[in-house]
N, C-alpha and C. Protein backbone atom coordinates (compact mmCIF):
# COMPACT_ATOMS: atom_id res chain seq x y z
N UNK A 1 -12.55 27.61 12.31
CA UNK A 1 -11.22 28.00 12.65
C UNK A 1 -10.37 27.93 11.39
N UNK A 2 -9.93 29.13 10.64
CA UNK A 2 -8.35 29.24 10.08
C UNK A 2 -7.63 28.55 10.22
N UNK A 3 -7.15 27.91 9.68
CA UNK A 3 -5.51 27.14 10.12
C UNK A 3 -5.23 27.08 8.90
N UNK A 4 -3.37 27.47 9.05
CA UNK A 4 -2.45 27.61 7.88
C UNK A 4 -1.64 26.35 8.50
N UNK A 5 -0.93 25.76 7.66
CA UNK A 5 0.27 24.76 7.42
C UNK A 5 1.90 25.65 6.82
N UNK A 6 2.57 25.28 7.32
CA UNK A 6 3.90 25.24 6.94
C UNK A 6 4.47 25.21 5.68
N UNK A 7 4.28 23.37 5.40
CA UNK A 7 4.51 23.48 3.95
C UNK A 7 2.96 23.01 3.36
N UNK A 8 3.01 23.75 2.37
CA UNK A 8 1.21 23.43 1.52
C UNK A 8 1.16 21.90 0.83
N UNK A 9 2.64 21.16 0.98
CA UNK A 9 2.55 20.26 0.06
C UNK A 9 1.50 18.90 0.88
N UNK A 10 1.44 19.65 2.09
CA UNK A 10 0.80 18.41 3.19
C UNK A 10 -0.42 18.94 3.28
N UNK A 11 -1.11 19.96 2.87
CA UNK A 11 -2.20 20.43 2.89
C UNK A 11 -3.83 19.41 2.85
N UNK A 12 -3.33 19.19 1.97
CA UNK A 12 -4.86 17.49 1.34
C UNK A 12 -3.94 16.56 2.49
N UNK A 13 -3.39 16.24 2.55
CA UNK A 13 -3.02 14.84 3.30
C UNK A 13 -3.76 15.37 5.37
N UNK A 14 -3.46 16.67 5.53
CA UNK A 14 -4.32 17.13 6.95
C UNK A 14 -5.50 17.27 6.69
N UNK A 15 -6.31 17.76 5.67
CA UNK A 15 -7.35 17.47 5.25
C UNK A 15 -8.41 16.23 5.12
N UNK A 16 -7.72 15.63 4.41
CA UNK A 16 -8.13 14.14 4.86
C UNK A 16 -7.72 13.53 5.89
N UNK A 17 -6.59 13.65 7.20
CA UNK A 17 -6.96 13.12 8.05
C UNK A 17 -8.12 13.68 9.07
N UNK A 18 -8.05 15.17 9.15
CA UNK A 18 -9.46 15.58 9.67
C UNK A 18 -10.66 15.26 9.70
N UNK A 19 -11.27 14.85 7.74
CA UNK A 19 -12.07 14.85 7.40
C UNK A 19 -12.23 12.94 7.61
N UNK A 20 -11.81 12.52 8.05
CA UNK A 20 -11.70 10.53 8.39
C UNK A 20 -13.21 10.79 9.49
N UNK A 21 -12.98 11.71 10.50
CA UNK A 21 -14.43 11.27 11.40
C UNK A 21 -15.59 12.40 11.13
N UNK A 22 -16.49 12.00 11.00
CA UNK A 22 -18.16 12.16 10.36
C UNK A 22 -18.14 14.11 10.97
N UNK A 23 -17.53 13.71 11.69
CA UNK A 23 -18.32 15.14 13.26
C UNK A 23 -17.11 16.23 12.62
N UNK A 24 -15.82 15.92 11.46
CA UNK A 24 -15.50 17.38 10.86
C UNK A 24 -15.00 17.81 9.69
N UNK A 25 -15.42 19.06 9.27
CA UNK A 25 -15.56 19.47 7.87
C UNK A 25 -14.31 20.26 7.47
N UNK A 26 -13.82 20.03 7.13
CA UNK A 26 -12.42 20.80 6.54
C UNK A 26 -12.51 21.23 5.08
N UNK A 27 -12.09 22.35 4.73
CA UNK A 27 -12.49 22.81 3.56
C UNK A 27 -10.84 23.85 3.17
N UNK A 28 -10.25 23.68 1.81
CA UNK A 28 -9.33 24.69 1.74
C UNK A 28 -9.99 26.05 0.79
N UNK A 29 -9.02 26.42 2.12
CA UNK A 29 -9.54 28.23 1.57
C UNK A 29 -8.23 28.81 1.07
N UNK A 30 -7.48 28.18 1.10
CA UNK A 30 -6.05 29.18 0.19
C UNK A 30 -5.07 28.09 0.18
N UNK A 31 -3.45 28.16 -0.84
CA UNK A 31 -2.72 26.94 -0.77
C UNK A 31 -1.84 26.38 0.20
N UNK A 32 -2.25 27.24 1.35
CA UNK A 32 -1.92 26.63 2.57
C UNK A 32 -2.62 26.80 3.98
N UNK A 33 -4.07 27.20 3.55
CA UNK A 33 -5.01 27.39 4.58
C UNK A 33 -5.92 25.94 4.73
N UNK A 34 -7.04 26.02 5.69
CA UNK A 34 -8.15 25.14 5.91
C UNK A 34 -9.25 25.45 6.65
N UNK A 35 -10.33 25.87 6.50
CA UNK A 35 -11.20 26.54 7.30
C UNK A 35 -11.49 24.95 7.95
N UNK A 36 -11.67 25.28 9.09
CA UNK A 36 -11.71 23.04 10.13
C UNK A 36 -13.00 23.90 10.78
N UNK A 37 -14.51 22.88 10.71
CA UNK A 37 -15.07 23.15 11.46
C UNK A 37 -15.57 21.73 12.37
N UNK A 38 -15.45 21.67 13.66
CA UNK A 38 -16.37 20.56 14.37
C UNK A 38 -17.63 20.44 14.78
N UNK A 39 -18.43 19.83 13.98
CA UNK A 39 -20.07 19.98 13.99
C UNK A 39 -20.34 19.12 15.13
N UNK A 40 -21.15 19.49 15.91
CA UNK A 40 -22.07 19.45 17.30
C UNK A 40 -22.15 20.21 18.02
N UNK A 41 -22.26 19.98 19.27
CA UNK A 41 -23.00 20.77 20.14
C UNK A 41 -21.76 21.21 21.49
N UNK A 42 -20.73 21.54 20.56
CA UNK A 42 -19.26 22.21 21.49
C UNK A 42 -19.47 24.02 21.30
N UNK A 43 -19.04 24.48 22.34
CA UNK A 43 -19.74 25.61 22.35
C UNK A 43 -17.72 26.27 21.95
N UNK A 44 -17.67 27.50 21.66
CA UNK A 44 -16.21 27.73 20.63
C UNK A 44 -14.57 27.88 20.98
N UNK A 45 -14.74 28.11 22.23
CA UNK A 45 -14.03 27.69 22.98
C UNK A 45 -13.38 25.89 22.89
N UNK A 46 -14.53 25.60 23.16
CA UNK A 46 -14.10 23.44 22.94
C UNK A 46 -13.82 23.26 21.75
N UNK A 47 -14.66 23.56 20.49
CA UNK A 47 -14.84 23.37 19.59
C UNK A 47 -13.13 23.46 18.94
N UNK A 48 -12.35 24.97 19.20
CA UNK A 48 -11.18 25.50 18.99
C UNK A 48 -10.08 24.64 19.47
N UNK A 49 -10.24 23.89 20.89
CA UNK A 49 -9.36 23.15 21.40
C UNK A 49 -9.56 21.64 20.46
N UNK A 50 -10.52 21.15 20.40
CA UNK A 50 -10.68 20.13 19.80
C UNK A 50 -9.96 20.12 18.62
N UNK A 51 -9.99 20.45 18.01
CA UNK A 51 -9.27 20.98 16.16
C UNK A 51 -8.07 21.19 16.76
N UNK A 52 -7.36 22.00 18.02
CA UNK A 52 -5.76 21.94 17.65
C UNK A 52 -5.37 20.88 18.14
N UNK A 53 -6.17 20.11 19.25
CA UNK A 53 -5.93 18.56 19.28
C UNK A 53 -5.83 17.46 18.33
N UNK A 54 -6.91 17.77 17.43
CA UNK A 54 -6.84 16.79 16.18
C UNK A 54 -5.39 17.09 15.55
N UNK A 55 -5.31 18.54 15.51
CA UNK A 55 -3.66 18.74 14.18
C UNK A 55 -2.72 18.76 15.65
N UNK A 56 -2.40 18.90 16.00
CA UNK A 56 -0.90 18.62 16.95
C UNK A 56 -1.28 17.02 16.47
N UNK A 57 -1.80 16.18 17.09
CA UNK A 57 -1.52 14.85 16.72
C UNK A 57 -1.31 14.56 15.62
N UNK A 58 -2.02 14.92 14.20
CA UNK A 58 -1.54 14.75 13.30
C UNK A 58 0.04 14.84 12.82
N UNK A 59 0.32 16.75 13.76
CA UNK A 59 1.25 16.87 13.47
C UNK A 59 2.85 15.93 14.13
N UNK A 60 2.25 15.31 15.16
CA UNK A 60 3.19 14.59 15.92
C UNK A 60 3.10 13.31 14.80
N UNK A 61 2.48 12.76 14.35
CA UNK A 61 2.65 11.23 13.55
C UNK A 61 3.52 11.57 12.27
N UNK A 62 3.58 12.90 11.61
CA UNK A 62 4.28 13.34 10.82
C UNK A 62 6.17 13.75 11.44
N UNK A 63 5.78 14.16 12.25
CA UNK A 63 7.55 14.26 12.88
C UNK A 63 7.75 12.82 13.01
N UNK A 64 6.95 11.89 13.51
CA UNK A 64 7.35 10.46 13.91
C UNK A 64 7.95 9.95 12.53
N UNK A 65 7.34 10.46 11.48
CA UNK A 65 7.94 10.12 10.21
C UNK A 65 9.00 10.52 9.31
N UNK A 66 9.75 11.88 10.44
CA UNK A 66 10.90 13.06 9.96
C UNK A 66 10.46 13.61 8.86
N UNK A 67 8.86 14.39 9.21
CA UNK A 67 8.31 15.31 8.48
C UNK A 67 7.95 16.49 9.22
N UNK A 68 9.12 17.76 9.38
CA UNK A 68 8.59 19.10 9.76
C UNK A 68 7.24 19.50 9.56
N UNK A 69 6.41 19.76 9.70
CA UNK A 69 5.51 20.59 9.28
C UNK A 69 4.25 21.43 10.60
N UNK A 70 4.33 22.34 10.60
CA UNK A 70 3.79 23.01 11.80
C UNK A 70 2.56 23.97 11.20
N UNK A 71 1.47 23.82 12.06
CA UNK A 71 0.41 24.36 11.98
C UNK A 71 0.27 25.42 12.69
N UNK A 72 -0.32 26.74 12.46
CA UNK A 72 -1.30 27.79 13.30
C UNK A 72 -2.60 28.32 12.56
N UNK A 73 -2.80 28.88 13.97
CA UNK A 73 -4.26 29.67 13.53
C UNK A 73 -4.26 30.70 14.45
C-alpha cells in the first residue's frame, strides 16, 4: 500500500513507528510517500485495513502532541 503524509518532515518518524513490529516493512518511495507492506497470511483487503489502523493511531498520538499531520493512500 502507497501512503503519502502531509508534512514529509514526519516521514522517518511513521516509518519507524511501523517498522517497531517484526510482521511490517515500510520502505520510502518518494519525500513524502511509503510503500507499508504487512507480511503474513492477511489476504488484501485485511492486510489494507491493518496499515490504516496502524497510521490513524499513529496519527492520533501525534495530534495528542498538537502535531497536524494526515495520511492517505
Amino acid at each position: 500500500m502507497l501512503v503519502r503524509i502531509s508534512d514529509p518532515t514526519y516521514l522517518l518518524a511513521l516509518r519507524a513507528h511501523l517498522a517497531e513490529r517484526a510482521d511490517c516493512v515500510a520502505t520510502a518511495v518518494g519525500a513524502d510517500r511509503l510503500d507499508v507492506t504487512i507480511l503474513g497470511s492477511y489476504n488484501v483487503e485485511a492486510m489494507d485495513l491493518e496499515t490504516q489502523l496502524r497510521i490513524r493511531a499513529w496519527e492520533e498520538v501525534q495530534r495528542a502532541r498538537g502535531i497536524d499531520v494526515r495520511c492517505t493512500w
